[in-house]
N, C-alpha and C. Protein backbone atom coordinates (compact mmCIF):
# COMPACT_ATOMS: atom_id res chain seq x y z
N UNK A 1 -12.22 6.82 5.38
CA UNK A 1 -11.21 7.77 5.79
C UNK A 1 -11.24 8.03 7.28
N UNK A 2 -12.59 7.89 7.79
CA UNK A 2 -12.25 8.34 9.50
C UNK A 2 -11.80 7.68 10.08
N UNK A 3 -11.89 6.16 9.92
CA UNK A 3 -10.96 4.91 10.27
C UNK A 3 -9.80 4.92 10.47
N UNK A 4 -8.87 5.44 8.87
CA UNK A 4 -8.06 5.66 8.92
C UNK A 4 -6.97 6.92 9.81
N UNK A 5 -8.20 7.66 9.83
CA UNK A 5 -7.66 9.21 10.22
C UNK A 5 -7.51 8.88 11.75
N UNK A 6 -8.58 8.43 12.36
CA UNK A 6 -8.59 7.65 13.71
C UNK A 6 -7.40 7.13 14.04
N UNK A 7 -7.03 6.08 13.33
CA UNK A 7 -5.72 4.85 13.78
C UNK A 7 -4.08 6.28 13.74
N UNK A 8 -4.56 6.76 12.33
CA UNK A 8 -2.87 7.84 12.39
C UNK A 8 -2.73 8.31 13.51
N UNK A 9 -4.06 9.08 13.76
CA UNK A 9 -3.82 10.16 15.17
C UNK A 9 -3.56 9.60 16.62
N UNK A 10 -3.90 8.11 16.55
CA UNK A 10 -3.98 6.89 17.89
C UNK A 10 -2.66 7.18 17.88
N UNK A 11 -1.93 6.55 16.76
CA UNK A 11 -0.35 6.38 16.72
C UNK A 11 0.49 7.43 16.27
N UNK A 12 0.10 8.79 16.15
CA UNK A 12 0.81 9.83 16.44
C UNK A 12 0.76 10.31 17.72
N UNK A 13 -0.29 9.81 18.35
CA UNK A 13 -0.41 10.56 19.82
C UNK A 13 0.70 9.85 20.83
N UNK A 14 1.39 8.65 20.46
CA UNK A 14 1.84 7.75 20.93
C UNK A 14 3.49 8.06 20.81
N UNK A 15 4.14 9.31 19.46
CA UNK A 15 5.31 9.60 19.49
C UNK A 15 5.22 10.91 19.77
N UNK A 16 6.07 10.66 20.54
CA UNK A 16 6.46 12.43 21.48
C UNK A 16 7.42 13.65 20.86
N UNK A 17 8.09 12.94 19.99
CA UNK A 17 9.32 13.98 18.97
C UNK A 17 7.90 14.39 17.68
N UNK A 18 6.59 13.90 17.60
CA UNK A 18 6.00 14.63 16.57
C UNK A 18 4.79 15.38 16.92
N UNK A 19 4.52 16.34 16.27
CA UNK A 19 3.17 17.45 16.56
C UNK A 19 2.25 17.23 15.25
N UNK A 20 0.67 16.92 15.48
CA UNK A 20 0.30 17.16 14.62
C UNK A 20 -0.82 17.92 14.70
N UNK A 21 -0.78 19.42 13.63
CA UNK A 21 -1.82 20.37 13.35
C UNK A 21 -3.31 20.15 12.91
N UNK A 22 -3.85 20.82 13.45
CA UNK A 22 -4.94 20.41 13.20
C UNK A 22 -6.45 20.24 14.49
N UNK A 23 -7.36 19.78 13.56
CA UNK A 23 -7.97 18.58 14.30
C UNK A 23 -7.64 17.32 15.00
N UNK A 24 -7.87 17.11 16.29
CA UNK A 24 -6.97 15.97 16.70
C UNK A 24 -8.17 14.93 17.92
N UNK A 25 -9.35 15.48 17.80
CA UNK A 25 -10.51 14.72 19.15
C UNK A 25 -10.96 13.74 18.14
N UNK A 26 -10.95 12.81 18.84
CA UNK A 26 -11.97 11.76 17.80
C UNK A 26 -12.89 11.83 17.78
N UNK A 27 -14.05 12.89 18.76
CA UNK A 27 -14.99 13.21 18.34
C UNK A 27 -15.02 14.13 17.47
N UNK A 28 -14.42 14.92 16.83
CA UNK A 28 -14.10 15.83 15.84
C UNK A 28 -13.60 15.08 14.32
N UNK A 29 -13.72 14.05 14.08
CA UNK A 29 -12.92 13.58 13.39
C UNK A 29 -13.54 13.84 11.92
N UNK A 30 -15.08 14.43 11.81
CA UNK A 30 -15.34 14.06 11.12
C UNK A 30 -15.52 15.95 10.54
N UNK A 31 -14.78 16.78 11.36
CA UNK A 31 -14.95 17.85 10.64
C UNK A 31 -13.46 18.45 10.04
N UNK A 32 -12.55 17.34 9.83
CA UNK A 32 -11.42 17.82 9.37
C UNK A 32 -11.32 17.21 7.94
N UNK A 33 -10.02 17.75 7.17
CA UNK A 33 -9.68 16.91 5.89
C UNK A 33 -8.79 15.71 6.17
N UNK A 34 -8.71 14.66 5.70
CA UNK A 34 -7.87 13.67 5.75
C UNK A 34 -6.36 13.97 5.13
N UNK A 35 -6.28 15.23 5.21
CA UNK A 35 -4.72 15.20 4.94
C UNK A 35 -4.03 15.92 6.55
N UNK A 36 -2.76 15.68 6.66
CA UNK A 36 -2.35 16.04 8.13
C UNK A 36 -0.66 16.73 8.45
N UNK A 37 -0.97 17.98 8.99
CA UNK A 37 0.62 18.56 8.97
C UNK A 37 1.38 18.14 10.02
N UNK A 38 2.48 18.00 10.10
CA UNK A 38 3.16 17.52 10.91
C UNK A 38 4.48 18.14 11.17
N UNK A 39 4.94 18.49 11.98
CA UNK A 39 6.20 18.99 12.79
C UNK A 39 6.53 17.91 13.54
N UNK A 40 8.05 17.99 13.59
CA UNK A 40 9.62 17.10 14.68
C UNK A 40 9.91 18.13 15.52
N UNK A 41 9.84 17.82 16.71
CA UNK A 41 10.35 18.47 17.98
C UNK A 41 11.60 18.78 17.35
N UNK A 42 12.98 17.93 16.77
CA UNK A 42 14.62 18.42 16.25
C UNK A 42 14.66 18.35 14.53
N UNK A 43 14.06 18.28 14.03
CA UNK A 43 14.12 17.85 12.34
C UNK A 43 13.46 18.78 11.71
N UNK A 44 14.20 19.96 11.23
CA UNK A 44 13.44 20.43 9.95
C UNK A 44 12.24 19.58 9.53
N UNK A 45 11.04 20.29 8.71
CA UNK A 45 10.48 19.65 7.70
C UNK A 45 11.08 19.30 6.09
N UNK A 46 11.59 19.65 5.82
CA UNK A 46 12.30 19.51 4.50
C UNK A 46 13.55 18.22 4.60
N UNK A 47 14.00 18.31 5.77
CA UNK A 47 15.22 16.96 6.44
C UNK A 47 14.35 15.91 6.95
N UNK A 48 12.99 15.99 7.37
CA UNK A 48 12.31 14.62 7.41
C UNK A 48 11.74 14.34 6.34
N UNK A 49 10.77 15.48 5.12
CA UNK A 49 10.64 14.49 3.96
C UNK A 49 11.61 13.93 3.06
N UNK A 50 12.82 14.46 2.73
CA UNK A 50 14.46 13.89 2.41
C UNK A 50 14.60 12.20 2.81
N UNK A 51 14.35 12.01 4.68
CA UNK A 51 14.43 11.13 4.80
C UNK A 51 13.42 10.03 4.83
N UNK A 52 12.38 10.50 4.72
CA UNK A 52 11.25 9.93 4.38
C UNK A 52 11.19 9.31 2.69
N UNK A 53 11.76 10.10 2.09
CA UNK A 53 11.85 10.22 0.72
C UNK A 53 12.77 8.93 0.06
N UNK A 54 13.92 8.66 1.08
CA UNK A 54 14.71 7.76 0.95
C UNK A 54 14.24 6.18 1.28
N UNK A 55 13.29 6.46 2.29
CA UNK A 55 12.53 5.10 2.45
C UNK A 55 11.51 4.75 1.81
N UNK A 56 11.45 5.35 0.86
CA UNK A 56 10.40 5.05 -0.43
C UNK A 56 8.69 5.77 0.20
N UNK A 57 8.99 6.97 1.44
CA UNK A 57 7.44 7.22 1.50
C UNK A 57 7.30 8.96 0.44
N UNK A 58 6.58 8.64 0.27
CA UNK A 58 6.17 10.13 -0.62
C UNK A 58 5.60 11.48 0.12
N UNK A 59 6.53 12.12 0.32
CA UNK A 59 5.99 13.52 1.53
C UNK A 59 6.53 14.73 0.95
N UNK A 60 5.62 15.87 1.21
CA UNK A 60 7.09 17.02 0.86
C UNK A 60 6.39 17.96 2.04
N UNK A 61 7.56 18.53 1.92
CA UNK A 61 7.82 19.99 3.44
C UNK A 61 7.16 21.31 2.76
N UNK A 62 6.48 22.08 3.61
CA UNK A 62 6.52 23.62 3.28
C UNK A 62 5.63 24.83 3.92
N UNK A 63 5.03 25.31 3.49
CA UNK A 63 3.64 26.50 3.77
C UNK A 63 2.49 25.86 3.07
N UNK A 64 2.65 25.05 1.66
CA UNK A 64 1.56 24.55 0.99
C UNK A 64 0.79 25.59 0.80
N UNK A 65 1.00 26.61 0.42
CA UNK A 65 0.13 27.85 -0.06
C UNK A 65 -0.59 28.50 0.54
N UNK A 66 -0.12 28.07 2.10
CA UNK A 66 -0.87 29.16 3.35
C UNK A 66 0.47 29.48 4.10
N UNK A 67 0.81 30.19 3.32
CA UNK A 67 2.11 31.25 3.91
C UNK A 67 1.95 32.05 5.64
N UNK A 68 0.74 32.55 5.29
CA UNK A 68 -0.19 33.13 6.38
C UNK A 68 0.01 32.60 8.06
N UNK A 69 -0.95 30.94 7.45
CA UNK A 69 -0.78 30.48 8.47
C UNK A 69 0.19 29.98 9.46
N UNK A 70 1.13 29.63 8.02
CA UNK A 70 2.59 29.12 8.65
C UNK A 70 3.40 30.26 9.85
N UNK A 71 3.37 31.27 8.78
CA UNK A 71 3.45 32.26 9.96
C UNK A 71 3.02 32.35 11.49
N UNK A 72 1.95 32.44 11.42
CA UNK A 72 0.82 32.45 12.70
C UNK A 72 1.08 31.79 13.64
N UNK A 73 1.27 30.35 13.29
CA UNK A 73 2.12 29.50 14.28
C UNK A 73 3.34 29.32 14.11
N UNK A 74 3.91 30.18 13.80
CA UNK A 74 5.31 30.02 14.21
C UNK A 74 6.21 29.09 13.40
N UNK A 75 5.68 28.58 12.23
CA UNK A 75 6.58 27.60 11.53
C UNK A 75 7.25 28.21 10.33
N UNK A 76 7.50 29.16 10.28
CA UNK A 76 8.44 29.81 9.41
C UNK A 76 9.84 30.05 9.40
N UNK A 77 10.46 29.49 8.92
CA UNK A 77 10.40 29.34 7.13
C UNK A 77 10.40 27.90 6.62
N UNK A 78 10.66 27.05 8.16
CA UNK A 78 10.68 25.55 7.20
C UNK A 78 8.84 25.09 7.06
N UNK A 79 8.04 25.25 7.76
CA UNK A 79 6.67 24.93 7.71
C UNK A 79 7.05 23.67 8.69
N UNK A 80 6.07 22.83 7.42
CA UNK A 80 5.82 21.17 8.33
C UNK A 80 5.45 20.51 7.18
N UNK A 81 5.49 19.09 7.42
CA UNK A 81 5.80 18.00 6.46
C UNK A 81 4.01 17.84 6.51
């Protein structure tokens, strides 16, 4: 998994329309979970998993049961994918 988690974050760091929450140092890599939230600089979360959804990838949008946090940073009411 850190392999993997490594290469996503290489090539998320690389598109500028996306944010991703979290842990993000590769020396840190090994104190996060391998799952990863993500915000679009212009795209709802709910309008990128839609279109994500259409290209056969499996994602869904929301709070994921930390309402809280979503809040906190500011991603309310759509969250992040």
């Amino acid at each position: 998994e850190t392999e993997l988690a490594t290469q996503f974050l290489d090539g998320l760091a690389r598109l500028s329309a996306w944010r991703g929450w979290g842990i993000d140092d590769p020396g840190r890599i090994g104190d996060r979970v391998p799952t990863f939230g993500l915000t679009h600089r212009t795209r709802p979360a709910a309008e990128v998993a839609s279109l994500l959804g259409e290209q056969g990838l499996f994602v869904w949008s929301g709070h994921f049961y930390a309402q809280g946090l979503i809040e906190r940073l500011g991603l309310a009411p759509a969250g992040m994918l």
